[in-house]
C-alpha atoms as a PDB file:
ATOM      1  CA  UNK A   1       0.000   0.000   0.000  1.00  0.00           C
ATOM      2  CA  UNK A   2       2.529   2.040   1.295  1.00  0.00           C
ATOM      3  CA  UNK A   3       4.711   1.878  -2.489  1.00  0.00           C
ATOM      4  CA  UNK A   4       1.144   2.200  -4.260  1.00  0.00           C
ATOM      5  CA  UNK A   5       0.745   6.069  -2.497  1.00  0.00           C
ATOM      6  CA  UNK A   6       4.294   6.679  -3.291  1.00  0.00           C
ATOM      7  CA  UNK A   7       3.702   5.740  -6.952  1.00  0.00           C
ATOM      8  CA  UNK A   8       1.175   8.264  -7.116  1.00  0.00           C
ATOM      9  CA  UNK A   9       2.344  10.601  -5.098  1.00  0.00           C
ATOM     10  CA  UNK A  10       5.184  10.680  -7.750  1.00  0.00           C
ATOM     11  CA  UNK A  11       3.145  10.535 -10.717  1.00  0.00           C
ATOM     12  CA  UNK A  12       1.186  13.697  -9.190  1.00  0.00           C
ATOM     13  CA  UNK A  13       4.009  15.284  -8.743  1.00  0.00           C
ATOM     14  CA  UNK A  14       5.194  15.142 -12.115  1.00  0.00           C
ATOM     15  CA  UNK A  15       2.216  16.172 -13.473  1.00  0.00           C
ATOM     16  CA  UNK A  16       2.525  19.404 -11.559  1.00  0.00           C
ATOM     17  CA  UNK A  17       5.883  20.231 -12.701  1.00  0.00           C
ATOM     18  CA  UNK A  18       5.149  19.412 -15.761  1.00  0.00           C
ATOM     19  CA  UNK A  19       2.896  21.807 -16.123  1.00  0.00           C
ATOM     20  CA  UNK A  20       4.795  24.502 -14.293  1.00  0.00           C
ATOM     21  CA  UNK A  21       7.964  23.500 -17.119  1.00  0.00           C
ATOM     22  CA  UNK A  22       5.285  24.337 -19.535  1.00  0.00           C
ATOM     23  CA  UNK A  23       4.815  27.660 -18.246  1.00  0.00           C
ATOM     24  CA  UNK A  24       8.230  28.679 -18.746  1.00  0.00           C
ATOM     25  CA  UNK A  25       7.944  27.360 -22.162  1.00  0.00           C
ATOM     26  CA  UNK A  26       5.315  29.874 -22.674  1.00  0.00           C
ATOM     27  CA  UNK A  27       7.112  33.027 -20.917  1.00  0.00           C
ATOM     28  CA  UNK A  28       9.953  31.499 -22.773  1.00  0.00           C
ATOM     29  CA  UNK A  29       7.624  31.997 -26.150  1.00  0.00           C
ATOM     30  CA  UNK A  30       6.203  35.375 -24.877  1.00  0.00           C
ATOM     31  CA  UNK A  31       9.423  36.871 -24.181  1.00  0.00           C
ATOM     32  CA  UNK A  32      11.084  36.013 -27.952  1.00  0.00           C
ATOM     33  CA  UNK A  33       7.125  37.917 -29.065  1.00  0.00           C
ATOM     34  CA  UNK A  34       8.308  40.409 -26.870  1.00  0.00           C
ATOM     35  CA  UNK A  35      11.570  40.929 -28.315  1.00  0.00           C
ATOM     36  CA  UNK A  36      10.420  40.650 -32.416  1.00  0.00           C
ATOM     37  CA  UNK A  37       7.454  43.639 -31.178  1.00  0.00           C
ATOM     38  CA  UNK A  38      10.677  45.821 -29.922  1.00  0.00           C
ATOM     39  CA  UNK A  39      12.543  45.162 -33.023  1.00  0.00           C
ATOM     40  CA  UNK A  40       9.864  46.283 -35.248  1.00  0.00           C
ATOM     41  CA  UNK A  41       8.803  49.579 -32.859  1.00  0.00           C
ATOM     42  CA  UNK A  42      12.441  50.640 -33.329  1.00  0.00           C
ATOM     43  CA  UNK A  43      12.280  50.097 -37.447  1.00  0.00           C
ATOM     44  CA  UNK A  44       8.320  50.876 -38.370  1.00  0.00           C
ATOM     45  CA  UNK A  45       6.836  53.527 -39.277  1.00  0.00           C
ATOM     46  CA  UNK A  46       5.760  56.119 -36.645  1.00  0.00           C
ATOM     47  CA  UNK A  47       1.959  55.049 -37.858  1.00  0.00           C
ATOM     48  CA  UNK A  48       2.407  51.333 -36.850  1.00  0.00           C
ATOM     49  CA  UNK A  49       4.465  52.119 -33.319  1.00  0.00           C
ATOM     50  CA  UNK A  50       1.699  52.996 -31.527  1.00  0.00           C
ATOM     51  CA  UNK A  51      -0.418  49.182 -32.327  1.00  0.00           C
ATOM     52  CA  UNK A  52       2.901  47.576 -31.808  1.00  0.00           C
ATOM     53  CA  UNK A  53       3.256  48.947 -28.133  1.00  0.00           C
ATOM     54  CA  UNK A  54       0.030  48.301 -27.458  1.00  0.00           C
ATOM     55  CA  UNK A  55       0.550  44.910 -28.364  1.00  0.00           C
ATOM     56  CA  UNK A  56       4.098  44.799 -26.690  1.00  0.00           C
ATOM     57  CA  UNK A  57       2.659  45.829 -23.102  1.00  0.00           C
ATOM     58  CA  UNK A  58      -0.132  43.825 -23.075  1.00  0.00           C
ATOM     59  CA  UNK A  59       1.667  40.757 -23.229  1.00  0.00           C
ATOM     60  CA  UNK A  60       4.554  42.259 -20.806  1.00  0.00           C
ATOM     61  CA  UNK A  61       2.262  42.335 -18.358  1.00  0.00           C
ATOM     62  CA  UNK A  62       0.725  39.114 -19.579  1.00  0.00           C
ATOM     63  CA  UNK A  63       4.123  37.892 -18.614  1.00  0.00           C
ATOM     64  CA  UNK A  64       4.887  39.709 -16.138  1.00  0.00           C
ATOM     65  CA  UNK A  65       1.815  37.644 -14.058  1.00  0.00           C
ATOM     66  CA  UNK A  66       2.821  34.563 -15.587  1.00  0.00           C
ATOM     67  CA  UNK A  67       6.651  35.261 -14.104  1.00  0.00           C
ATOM     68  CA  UNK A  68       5.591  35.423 -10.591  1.00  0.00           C
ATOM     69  CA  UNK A  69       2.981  32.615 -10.477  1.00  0.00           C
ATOM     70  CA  UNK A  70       5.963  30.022 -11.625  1.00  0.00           C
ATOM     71  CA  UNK A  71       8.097  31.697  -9.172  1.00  0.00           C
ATOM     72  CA  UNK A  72       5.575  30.798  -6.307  1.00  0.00           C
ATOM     73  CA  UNK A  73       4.773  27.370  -7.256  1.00  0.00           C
ATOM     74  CA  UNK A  74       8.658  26.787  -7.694  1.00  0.00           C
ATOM     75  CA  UNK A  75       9.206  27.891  -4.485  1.00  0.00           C
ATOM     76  CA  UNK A  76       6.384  26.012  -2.976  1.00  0.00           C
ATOM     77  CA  UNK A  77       7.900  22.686  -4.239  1.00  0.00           C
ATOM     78  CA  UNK A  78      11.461  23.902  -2.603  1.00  0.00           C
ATOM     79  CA  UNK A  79       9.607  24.560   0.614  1.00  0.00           C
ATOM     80  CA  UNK A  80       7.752  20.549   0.504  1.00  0.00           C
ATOM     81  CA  UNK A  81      11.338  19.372  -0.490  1.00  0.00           C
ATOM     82  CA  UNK A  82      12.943  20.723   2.781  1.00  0.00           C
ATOM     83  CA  UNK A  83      10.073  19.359   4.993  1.00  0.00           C
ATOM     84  CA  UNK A  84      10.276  15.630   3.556  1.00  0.00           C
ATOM     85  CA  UNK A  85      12.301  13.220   5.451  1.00  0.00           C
ATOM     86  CA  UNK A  86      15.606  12.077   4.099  1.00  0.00           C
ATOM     87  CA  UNK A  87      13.528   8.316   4.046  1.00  0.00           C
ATOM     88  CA  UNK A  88      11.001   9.635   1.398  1.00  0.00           C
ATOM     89  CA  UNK A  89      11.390   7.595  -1.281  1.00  0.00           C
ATOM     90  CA  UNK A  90      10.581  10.231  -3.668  1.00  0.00           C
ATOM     91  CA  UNK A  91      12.725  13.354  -2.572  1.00  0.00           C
ATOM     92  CA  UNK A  92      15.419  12.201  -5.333  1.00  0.00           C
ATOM     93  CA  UNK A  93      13.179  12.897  -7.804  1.00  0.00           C
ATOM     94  CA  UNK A  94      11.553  16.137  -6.116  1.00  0.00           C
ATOM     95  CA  UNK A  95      15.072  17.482  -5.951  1.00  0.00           C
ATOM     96  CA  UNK A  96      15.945  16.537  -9.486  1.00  0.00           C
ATOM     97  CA  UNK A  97      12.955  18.729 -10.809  1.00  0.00           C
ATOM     98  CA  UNK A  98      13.068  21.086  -8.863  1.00  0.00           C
ATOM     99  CA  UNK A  99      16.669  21.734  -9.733  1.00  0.00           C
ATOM    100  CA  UNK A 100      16.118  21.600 -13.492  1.00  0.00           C
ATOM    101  CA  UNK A 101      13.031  23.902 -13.072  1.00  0.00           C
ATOM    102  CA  UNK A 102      14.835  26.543 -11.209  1.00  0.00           C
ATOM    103  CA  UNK A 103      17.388  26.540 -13.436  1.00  0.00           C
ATOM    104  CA  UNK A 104      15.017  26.892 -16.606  1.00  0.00           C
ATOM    105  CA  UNK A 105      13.133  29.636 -14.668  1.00  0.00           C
ATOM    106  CA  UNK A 106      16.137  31.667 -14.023  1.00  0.00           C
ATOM    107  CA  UNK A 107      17.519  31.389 -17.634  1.00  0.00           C
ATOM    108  CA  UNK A 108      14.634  32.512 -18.866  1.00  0.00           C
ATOM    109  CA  UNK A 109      14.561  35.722 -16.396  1.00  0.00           C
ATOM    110  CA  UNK A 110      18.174  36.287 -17.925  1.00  0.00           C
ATOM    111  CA  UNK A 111      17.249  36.288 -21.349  1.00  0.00           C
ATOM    112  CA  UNK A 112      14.353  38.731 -20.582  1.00  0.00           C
ATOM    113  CA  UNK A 113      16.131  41.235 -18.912  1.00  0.00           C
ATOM    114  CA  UNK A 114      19.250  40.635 -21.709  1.00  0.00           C
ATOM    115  CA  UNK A 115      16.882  40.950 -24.622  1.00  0.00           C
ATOM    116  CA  UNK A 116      15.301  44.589 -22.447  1.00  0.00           C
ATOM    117  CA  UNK A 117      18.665  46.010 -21.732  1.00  0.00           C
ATOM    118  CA  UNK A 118      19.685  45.890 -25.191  1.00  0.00           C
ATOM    119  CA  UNK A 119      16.110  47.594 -26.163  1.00  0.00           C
ATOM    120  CA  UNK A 120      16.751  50.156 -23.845  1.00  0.00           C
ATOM    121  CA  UNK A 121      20.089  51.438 -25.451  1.00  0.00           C
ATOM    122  CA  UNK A 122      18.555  50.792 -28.614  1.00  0.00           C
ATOM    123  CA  UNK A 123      16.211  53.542 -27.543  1.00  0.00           C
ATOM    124  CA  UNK A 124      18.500  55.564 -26.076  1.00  0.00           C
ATOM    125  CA  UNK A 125      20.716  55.539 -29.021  1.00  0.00           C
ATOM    126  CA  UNK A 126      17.810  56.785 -30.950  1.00  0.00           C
ATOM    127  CA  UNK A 127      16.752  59.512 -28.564  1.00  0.00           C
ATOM    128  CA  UNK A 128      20.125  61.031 -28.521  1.00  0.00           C
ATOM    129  CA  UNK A 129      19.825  60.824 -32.595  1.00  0.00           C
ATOM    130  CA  UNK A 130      16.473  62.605 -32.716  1.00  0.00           C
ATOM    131  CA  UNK A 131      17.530  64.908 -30.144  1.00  0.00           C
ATOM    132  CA  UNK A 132      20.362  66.627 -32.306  1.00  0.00           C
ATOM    133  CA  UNK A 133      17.730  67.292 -35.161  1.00  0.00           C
ATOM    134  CA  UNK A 134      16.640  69.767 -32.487  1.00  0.00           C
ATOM    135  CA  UNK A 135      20.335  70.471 -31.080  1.00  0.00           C
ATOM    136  CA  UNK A 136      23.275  69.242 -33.460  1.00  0.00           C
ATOM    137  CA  UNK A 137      25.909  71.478 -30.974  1.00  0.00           C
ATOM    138  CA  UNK A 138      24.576  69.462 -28.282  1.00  0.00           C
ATOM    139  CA  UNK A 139      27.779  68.316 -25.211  1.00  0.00           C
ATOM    140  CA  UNK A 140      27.822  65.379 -23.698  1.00  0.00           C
ATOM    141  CA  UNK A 141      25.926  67.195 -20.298  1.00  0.00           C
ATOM    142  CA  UNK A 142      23.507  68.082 -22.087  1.00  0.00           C
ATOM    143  CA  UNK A 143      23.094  64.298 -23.839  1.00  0.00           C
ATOM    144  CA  UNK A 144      22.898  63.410 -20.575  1.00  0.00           C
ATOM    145  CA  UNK A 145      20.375  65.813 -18.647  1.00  0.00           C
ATOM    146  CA  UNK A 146      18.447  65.239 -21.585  1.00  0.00           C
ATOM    147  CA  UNK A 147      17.958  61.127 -21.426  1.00  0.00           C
ATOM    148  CA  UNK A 148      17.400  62.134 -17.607  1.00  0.00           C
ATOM    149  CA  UNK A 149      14.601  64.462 -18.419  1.00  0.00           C
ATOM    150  CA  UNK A 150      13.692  64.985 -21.985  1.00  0.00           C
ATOM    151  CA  UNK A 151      11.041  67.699 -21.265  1.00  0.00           C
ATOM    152  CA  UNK A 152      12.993  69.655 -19.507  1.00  0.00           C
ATOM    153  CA  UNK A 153      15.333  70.481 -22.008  1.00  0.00           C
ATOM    154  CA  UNK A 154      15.058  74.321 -22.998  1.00  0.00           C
ATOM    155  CA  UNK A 155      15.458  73.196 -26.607  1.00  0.00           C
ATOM    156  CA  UNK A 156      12.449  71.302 -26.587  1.00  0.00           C
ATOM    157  CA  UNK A 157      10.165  74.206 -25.803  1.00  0.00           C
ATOM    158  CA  UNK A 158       7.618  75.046 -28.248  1.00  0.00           C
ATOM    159  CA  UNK A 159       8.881  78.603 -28.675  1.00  0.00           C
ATOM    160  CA  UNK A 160      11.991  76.886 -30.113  1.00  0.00           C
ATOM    161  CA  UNK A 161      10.815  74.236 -32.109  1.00  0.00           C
ATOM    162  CA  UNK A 162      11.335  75.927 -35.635  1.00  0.00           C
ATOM    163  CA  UNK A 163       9.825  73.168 -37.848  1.00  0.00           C
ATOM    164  CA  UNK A 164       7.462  70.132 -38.435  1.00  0.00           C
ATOM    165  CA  UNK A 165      10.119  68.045 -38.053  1.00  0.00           C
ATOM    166  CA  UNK A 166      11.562  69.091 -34.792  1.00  0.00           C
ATOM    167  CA  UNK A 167       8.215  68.591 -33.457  1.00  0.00           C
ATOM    168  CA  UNK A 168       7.369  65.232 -34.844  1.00  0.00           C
ATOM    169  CA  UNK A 169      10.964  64.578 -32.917  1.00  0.00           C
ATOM    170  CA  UNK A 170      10.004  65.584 -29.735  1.00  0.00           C
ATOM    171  CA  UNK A 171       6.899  63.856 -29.828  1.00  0.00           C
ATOM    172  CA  UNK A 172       8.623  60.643 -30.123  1.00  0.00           C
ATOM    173  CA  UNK A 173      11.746  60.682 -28.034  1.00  0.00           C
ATOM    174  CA  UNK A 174       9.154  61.791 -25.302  1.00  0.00           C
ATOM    175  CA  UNK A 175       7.135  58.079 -26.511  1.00  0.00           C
ATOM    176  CA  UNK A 176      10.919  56.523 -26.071  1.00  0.00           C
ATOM    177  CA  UNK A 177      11.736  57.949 -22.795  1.00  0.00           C
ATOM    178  CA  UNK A 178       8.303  56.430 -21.054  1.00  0.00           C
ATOM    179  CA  UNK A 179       9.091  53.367 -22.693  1.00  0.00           C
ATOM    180  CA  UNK A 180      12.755  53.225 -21.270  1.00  0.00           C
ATOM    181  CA  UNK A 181      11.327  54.255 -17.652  1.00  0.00           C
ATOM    182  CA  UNK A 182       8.601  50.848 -18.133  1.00  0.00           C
ATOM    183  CA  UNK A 183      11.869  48.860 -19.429  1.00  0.00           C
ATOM    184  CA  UNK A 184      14.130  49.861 -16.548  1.00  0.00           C
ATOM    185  CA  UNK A 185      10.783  48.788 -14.192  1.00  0.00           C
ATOM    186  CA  UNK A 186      10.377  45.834 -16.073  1.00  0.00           C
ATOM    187  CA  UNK A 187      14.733  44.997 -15.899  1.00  0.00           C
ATOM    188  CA  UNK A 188      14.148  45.689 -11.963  1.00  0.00           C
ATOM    189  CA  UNK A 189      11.477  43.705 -11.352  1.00  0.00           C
ATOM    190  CA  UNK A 190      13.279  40.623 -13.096  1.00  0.00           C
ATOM    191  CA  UNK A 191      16.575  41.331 -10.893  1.00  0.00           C
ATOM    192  CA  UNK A 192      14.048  40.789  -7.713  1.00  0.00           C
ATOM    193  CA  UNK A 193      13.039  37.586  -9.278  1.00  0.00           C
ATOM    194  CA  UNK A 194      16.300  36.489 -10.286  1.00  0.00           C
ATOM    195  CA  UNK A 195      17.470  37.178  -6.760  1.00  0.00           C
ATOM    196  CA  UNK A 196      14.921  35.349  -4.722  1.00  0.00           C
ATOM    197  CA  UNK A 197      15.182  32.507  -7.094  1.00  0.00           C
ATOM    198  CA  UNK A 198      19.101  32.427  -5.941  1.00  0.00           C
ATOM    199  CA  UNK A 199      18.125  33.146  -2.423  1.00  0.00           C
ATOM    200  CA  UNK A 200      16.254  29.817  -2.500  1.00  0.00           C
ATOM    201  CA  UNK A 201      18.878  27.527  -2.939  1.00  0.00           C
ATOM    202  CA  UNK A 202      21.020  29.573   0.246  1.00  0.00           C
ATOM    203  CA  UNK A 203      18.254  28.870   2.440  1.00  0.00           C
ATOM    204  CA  UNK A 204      17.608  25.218   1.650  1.00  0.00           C
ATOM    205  CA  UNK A 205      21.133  24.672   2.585  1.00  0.00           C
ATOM    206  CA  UNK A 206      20.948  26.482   5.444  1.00  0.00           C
ATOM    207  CA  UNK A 207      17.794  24.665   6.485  1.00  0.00           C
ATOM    208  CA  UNK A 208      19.800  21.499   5.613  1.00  0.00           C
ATOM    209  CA  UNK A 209      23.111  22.189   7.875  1.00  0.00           C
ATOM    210  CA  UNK A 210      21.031  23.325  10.989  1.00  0.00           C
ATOM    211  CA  UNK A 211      18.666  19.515  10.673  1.00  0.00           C
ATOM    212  CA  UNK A 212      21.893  17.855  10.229  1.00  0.00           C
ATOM    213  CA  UNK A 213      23.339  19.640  13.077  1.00  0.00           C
ATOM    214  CA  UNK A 214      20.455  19.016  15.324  1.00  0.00           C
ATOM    215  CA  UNK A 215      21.041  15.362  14.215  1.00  0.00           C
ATOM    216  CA  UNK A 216      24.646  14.743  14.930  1.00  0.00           C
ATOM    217  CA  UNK A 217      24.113  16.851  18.671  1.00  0.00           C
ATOM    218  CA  UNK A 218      21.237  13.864  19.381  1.00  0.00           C
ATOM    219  CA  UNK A 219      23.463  11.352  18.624  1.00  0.00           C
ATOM    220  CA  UNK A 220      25.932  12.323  20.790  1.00  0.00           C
ATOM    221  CA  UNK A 221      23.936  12.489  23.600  1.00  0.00           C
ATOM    222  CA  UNK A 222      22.655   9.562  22.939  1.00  0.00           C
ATOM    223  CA  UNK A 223      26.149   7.685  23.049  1.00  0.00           C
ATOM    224  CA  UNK A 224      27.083   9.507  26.478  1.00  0.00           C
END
């Protein structure tokens, strides 16, 4: 009876990571959407940006959700592993998954924030671009207080804005900077993740060394 729960304890919990390895699969999918939507925003049309970012955020945050549930049910099977006895016939197999599903997880948090970072100087490399139709003297300070705060820039007053073009400019590398302040959001909200996923593994092992500890102290007393 006893090997007949065990079986399907097993076979339960395969199922369940199963599923949670086809989760990442599908952030996995989302994210390379992600990055193709970025790639044409930078190289469309200023007509087609605007359905493309639409299109981009929605399934950011559609990801975004999806991110955080995996990391919770993850760390839920981390948390079971640590409470099983060393006896369980099955925590072999619970730590092999759980291992290979962490790892998965965090690559794919790696690639997201690689594939955002490189977006964001994309972005950046345009705004500084657009911003010398307006300012072709421009220094390097003023480069800078300008990716800081792009409104705030004298030369982007209205008063000074001597053509269509200049305008049209402004207009977007404003659209660029709010995207760069939801990209460096998105980047820091990934480096949480990341970091809590690598936190995990610290505090299993610490978990770990204090039950072994405990073990080897009852031992001893019990030899005395």
């Amino acid at each position: 009876m006893a090997s007949a729960q065990g079986f399907n304890a097993s076979g339960q919990f395969l199922e369940e990571t199963s599923a949670i390895e086809q989760g990442i699969q599908k952030a996995v999918n989302n994210i390379d959407i992600i990055q193709t939507l970025q790639f044409r925003i930078l190289v469309s049309a200023s007509s087609d940006k605007e359905g493309y970012g639409e299109e981009r955020e929605t399934l950011m945050t559609e990801t975004k959700n999806l991110l955080l549930e995996l990391k919770d049910l993850i760390k839920k099977i981390e948390y079971e592993n640590v409470r099983l006895p060393k006896s369980d016939p099955n925590l072999g197999l619970r730590k092999q998954r759980y291992e290979f599903l962490r790892e998965k997880f965090s690559h794919a948090l790696d690639e997201y924030r690689n594939i955002e970072n490189i977006y964001m100087r994309q972005q950046k490399e345009r705004m500084v671009r657009q911003y010398r139709v307006v300012n072709p003297e421009a220094s390097q300070q003023e480069i800078d207080d300008y990716l800081a705060n792009p409104s705030d820039q004298p030369v982007f007053q209205h008063s000074l804005i001597r053509s269509g073009e200049a305008k049209a400019a402004l207009d977007d590398v404003q659209k660029r900077h709010g995207d760069i302040k939801q990209i460096e959001q998105t980047i820091s909200e990934l480096a949480v993740l990341f970091h809590e996923m690598q936190l995990q593994v610290e505090v299993q092992d610490s978990v770990l060394v204090s039950v072994g500890e405990e073990v080897n102290e009852t031992l001893v007393k019990f030899e005395k």
